[in-house]
Protein backbone atom coordinates (compact mmCIF):
# COMPACT_ATOMS: atom_id res chain seq x y z
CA UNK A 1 100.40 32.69 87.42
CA UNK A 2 102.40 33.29 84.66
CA UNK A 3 105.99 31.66 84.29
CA UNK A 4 108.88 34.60 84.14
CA UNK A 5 112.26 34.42 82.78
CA UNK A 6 114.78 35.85 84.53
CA UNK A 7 116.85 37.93 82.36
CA UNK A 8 120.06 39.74 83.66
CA UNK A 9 119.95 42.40 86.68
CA UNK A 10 120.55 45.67 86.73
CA UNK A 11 123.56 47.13 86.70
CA UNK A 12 123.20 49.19 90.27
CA UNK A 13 121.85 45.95 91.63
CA UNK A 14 124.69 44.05 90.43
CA UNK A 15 127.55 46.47 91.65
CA UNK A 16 125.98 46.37 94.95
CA UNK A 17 125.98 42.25 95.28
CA UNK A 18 129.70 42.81 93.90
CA UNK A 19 130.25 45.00 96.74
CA UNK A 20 129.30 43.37 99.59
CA UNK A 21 131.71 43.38 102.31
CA UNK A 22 132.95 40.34 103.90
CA UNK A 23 131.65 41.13 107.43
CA UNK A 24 127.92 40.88 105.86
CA UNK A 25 126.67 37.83 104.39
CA UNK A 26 123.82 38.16 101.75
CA UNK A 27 120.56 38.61 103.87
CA UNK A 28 122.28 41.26 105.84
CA UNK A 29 123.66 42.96 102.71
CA UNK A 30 120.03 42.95 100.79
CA UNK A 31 118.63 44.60 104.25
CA UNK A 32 121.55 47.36 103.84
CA UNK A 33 119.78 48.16 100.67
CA UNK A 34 116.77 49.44 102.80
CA UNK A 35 119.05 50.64 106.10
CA UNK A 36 121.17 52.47 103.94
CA UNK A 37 118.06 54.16 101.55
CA UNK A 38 119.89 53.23 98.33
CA UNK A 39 116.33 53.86 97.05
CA UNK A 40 117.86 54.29 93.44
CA UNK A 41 119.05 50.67 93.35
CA UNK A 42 115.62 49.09 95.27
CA UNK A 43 113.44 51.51 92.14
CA UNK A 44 115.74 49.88 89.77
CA UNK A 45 115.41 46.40 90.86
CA UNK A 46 111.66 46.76 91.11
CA UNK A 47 111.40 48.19 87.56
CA UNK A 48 113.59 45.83 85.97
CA UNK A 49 111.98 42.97 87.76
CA UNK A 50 108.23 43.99 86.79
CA UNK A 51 109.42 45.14 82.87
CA UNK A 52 110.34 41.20 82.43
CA UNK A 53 106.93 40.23 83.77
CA UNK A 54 105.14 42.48 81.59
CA UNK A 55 103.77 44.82 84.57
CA UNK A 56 101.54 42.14 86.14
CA UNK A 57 102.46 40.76 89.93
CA UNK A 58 104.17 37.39 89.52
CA UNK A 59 101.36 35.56 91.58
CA UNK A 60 97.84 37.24 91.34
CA UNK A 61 99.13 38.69 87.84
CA UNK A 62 97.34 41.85 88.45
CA UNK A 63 98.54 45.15 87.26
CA UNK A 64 101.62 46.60 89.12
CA UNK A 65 103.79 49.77 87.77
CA UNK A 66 107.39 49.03 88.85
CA UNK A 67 106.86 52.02 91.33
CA UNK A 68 106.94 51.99 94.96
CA UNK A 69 103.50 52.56 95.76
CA UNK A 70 102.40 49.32 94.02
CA UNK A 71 105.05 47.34 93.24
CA UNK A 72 107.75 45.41 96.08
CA UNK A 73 111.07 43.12 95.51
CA UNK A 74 109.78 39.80 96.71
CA UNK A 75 111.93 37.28 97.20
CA UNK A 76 110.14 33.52 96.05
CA UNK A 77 112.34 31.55 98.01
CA UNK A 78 111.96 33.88 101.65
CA UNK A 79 115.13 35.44 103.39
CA UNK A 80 114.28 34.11 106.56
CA UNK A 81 114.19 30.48 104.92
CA UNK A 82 117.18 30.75 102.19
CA UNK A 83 119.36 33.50 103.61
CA UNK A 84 122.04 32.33 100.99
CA UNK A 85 119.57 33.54 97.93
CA UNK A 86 118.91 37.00 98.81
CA UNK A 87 121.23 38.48 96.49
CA UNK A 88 120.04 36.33 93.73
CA UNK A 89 118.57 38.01 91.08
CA UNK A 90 116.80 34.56 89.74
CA UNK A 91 115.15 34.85 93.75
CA UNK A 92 113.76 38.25 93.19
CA UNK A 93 110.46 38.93 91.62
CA UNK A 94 108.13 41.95 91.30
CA UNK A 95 104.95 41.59 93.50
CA UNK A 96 101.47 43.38 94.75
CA UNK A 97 101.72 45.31 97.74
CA UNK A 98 97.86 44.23 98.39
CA UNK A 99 97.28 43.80 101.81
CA UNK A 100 96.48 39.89 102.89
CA UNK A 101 97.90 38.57 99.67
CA UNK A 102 101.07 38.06 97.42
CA UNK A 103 104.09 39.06 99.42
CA UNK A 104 102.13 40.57 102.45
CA UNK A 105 100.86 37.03 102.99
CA UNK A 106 104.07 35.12 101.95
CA UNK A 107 106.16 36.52 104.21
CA UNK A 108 108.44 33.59 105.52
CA UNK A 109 106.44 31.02 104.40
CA UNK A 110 107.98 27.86 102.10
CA UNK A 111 106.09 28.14 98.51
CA UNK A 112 106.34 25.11 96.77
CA UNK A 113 105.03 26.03 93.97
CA UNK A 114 106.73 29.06 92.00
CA UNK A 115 106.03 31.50 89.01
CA UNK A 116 109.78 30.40 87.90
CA UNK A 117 108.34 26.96 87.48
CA UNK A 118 106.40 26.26 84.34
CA UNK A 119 103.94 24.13 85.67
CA UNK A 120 102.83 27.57 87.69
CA UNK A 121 100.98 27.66 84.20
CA UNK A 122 99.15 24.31 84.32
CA UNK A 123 98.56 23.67 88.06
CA UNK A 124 96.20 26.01 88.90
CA UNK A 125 92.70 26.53 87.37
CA UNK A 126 91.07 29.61 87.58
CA UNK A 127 86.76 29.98 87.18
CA UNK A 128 84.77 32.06 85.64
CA UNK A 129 83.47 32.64 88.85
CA UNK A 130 86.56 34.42 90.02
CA UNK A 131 87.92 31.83 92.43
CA UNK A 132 91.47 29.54 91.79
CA UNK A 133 92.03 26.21 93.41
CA UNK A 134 95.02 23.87 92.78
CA UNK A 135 95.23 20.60 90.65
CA UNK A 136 98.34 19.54 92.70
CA UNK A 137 98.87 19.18 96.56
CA UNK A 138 101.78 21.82 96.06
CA UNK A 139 99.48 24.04 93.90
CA UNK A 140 96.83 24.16 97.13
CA UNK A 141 99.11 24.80 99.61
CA UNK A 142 100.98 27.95 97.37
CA UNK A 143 97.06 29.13 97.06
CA UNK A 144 96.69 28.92 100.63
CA UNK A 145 100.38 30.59 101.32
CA UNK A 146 99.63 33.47 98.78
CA UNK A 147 95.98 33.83 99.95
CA UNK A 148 94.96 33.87 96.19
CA UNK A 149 91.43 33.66 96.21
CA UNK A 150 90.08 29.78 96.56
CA UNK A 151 87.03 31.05 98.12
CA UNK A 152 85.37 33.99 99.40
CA UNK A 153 85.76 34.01 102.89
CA UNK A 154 89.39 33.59 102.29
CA UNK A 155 89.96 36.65 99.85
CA UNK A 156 86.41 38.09 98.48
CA UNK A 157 88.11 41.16 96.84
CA UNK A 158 90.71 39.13 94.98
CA UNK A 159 87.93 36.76 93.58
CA UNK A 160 85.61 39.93 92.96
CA UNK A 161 88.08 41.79 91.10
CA UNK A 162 89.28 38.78 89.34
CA UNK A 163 86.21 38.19 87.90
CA UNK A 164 85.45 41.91 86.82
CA UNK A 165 88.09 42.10 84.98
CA UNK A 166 88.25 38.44 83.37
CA UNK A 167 84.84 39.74 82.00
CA UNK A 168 85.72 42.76 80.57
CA UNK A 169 88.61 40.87 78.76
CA UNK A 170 86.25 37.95 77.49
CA UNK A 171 83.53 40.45 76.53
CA UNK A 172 86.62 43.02 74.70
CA UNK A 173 87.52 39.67 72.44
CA UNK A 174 83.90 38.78 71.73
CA UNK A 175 83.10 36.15 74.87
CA UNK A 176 79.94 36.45 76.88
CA UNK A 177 81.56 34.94 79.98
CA UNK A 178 78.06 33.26 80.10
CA UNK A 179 77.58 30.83 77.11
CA UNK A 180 81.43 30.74 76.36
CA UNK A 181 82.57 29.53 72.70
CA UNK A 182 82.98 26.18 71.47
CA UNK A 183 85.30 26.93 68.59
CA UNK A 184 88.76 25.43 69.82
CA UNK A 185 90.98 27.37 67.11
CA UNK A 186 89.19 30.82 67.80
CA UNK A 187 89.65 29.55 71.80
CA UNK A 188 93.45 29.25 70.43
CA UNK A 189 94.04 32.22 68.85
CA UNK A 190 92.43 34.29 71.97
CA UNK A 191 94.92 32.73 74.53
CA UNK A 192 98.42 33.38 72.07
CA UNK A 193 96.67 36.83 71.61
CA UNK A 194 96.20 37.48 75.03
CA UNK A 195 99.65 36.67 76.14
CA UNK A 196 101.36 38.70 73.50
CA UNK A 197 102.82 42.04 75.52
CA UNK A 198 101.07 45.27 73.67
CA UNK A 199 104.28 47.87 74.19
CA UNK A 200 105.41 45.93 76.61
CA UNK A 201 102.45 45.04 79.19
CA UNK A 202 99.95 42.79 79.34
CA UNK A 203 96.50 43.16 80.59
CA UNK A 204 95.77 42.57 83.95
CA UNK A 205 94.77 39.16 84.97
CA UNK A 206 95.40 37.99 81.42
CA UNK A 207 96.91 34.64 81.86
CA UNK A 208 94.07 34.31 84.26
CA UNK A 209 91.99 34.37 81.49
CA UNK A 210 94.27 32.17 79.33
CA UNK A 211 93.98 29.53 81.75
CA UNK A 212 89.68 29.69 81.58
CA UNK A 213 90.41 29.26 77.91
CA UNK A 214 92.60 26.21 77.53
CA UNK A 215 90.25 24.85 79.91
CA UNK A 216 87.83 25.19 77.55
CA UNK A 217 89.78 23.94 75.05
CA UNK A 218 90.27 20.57 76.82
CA UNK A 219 86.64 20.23 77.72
């Protein structure tokens, strides 16, 4: 994962929260959103939210578009759970629509631990081999909520994928996944480099790759 800052809602989102009627508290009122079709406000929410993360999903961190046929308002802390947060922008994040993972898996689930938390950045390690698993108790469990990948039988496409592509990034920046590189301050540079937005995005699974770095950094 990769901590996001919540920046300020849009405008259609906003005037809808502002006009919620008093008969509706804020679950139902987010639902009217979808009952209603105001499909403008839901493709504005859902490109605002994945513009702040950079156009990767806010757990698995792999590319999304903003659009409907990738992209879904997730809320971290569930509806079902924290009816009260629904309208909360600072709730709503920009997920995967992959099947078995991400928000399909979430569903009403508690996560305890949260890409709005900046240890989301330091209590998971991710392998070279593809798979994740957590540092913390909370860090296992959001794995295990999220499905993201601790082992094969759990999520074999996730891991796959991950791996593929946390290749082609180490192998783009001059890393055979392989032997690795012992140089801390070239290790250094890679991760800032990698997390630096090129016109706006970031590469898929790229603080996935950041992470295998500072690992190797510490070692």
């Amino acid at each position: 994962m990769r901590k996001i800052t919540k920046g300020q809602p849009p405008d259609s989102f906003l005037n809808w929260v502002r006009s919620k009627p008093a008969s509706k508290n804020e679950n139902q009122w987010f639902q009217e959103l979808y009952t209603q079709k105001q499909w403008g406000i839901i493709a504005d929410l859902s490109n605002k939210c994945a513009q702040e993360q950079f156009y990767i999903c806010a757990y698995c961190c792999d590319h999304i578009t903003g659009a409907s046929t990738d992209t879904v308002n997730e809320h971290v802390e569930a509806r079902a759970i924290a009816q009260a947060s629904s309208l909360k922008y600072t709730n709503i994040v920009a997920s995967c629509k992959t099947k078995g993972q991400c928000d399909a898996s979430h569903k009403s689930q508690h996560l305890p631990l949260t890409p709005l938390m900046a240890e989301c950045e330091t209590e998971f390690k991710f392998k070279i081999s593809g798979r994740v698993e957590g540092t913390t108790s909370r860090a296992e469990k959001t794995i295990e909520v999220l499905n993201l990948g601790d082992n094969e039988r759990n999520n074999k496409a996730l891991i796959e994928k991950r791996k593929q592509l946390t290749d082609n990034l180490l192998w783009t920046n001059g890393i055979n996944p392989e032997e690795g590189l012992e140089d801390d301050d070239l290790l250094q540079d890679l991760v800032e480099n990698l997390l630096i937005p090129k016109e706006g995005k970031l590469d898929p699974f790229a603080p996935v790759v950041a992470n295998i770095l500072r690992s190797w950094i510490a070692a």
